[in-house]
C-alpha atoms as a PDB file:
ATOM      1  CA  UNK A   1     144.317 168.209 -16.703  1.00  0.00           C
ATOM      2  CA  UNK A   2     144.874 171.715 -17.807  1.00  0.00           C
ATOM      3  CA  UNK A   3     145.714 170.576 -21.390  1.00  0.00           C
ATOM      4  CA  UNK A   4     142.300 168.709 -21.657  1.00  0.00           C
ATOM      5  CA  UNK A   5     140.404 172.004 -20.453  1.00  0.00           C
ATOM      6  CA  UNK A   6     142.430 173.586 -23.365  1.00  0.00           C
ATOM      7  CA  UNK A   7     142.068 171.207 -25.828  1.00  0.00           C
ATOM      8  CA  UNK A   8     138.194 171.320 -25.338  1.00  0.00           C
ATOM      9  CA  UNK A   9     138.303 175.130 -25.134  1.00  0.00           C
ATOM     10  CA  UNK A  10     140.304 175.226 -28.371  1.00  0.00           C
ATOM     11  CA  UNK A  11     137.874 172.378 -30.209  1.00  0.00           C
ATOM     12  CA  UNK A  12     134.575 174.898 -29.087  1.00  0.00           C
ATOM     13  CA  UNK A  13     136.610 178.243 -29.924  1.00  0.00           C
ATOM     14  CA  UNK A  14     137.101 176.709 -33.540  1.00  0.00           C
ATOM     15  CA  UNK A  15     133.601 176.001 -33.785  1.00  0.00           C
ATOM     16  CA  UNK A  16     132.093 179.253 -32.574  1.00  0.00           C
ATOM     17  CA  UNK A  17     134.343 180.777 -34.729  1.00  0.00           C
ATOM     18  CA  UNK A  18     133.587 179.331 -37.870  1.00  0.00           C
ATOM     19  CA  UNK A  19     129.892 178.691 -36.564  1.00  0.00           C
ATOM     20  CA  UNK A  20     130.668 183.041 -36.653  1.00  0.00           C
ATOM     21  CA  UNK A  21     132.001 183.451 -39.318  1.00  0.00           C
ATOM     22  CA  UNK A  22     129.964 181.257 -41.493  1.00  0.00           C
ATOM     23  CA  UNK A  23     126.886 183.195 -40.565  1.00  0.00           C
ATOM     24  CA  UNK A  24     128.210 186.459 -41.397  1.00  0.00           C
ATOM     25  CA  UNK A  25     128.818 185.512 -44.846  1.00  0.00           C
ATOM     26  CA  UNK A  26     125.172 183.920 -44.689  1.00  0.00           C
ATOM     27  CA  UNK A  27     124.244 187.486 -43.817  1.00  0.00           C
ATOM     28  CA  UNK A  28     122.141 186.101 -40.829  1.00  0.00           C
ATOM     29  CA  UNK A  29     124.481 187.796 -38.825  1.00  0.00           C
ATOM     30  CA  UNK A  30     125.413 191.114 -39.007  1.00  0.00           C
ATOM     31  CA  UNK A  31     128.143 193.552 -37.168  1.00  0.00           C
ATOM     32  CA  UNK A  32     127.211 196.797 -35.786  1.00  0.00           C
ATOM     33  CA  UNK A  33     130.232 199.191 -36.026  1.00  0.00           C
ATOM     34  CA  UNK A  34     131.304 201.719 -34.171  1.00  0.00           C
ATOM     35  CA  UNK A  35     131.667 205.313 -35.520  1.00  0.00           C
ATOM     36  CA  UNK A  36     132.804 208.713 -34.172  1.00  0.00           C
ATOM     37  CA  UNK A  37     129.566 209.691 -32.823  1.00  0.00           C
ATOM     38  CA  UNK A  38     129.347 206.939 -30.737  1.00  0.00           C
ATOM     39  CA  UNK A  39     132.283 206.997 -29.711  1.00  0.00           C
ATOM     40  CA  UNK A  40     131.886 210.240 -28.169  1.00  0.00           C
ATOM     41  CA  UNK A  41     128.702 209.803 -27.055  1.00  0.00           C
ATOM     42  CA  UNK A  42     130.253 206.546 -24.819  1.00  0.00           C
ATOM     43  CA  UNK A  43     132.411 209.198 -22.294  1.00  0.00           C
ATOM     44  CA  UNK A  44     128.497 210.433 -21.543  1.00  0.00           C
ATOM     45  CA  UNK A  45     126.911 207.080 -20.960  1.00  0.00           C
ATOM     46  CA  UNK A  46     129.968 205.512 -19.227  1.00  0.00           C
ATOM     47  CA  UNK A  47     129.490 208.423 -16.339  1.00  0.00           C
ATOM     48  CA  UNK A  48     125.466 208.787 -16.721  1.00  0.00           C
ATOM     49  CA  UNK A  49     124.974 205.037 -15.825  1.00  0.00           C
ATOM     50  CA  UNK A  50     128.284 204.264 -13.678  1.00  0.00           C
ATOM     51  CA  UNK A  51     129.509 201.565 -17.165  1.00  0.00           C
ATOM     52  CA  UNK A  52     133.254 200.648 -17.832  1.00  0.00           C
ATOM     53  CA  UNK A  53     134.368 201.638 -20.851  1.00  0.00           C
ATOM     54  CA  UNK A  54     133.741 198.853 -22.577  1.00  0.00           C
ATOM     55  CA  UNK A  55     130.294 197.910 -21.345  1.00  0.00           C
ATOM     56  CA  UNK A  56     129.496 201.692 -22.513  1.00  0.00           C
ATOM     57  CA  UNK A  57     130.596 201.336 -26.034  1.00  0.00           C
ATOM     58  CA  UNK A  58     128.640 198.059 -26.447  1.00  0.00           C
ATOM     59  CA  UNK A  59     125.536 199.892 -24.929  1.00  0.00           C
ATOM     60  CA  UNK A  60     126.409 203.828 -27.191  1.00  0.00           C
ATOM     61  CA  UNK A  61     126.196 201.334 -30.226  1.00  0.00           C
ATOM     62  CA  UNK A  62     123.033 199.845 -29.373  1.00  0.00           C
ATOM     63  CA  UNK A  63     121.380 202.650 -28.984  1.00  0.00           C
ATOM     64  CA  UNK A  64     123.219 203.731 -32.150  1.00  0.00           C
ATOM     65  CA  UNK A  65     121.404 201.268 -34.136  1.00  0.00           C
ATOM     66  CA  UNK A  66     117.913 200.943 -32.266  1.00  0.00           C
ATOM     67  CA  UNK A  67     119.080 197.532 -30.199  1.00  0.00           C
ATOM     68  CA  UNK A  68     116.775 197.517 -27.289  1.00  0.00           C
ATOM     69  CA  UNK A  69     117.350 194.391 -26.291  1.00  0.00           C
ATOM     70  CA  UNK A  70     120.560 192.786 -25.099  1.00  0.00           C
ATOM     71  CA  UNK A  71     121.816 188.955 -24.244  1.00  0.00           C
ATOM     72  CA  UNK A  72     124.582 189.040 -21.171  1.00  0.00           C
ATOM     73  CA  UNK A  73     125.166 187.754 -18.149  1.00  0.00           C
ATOM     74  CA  UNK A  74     126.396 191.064 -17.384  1.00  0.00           C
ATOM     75  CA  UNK A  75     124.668 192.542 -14.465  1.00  0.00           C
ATOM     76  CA  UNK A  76     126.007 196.130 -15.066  1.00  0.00           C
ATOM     77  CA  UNK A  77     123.316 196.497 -18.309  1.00  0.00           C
ATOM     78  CA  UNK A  78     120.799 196.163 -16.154  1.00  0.00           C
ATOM     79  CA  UNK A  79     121.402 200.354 -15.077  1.00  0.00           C
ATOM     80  CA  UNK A  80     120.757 201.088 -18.609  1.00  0.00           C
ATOM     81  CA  UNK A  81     117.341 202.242 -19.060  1.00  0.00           C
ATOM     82  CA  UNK A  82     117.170 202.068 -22.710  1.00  0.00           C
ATOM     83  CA  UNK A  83     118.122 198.557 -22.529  1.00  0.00           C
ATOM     84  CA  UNK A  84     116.263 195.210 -21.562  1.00  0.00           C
ATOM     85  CA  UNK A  85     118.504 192.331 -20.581  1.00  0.00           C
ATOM     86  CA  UNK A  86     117.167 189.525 -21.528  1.00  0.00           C
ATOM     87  CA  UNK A  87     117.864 186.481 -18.885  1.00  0.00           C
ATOM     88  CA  UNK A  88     118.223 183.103 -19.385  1.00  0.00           C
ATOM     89  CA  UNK A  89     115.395 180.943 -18.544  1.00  0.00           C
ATOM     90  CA  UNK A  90     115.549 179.104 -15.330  1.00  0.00           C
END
């Protein structure tokens, strides 16, 4: 059973990723980077809106580059006030 899950995990992964990748070179999608000023500007917004580390950086760099709007199923964004989660529809 567990190598079925794993084979149909694998089989999706493959296809996100080139599904990713492809886009990229497409140029529909694009990557946001990280930089030193956000960076250090993710210590502040970790403590200001109670974020693990990671959740901060993702939120620093949206701010970073004017994202307002964010797709997660991550409850935690929802304390950032610069940020609208958007929900899936019911």
């Amino acid at each position: 059973m567990f190598m079925q899950k794993r084979e149909r995990f694998d089989t999706v992964f493959k296809y996100l990723s080139e599904f990713i990748l492809e886009n990229i070179e497409l140029g529909i999608i694009g990557l946001l980077l990280p930089n030193k000023e956000i960076l250090n500007e993710t210590v502040a917004l970790s403590k200001e809106f109670g974020l693990l580390p990671n959740d901060a950086l993702i939120a620093t760099t949206c701010k970073f580059y004017g994202v307002s709007r964010i797709a997660t199923l991550d409850k935690d964004f929802e304390k950032v006030l610069f940020l609208e989660v958007l929900h899936q529809a019911p």
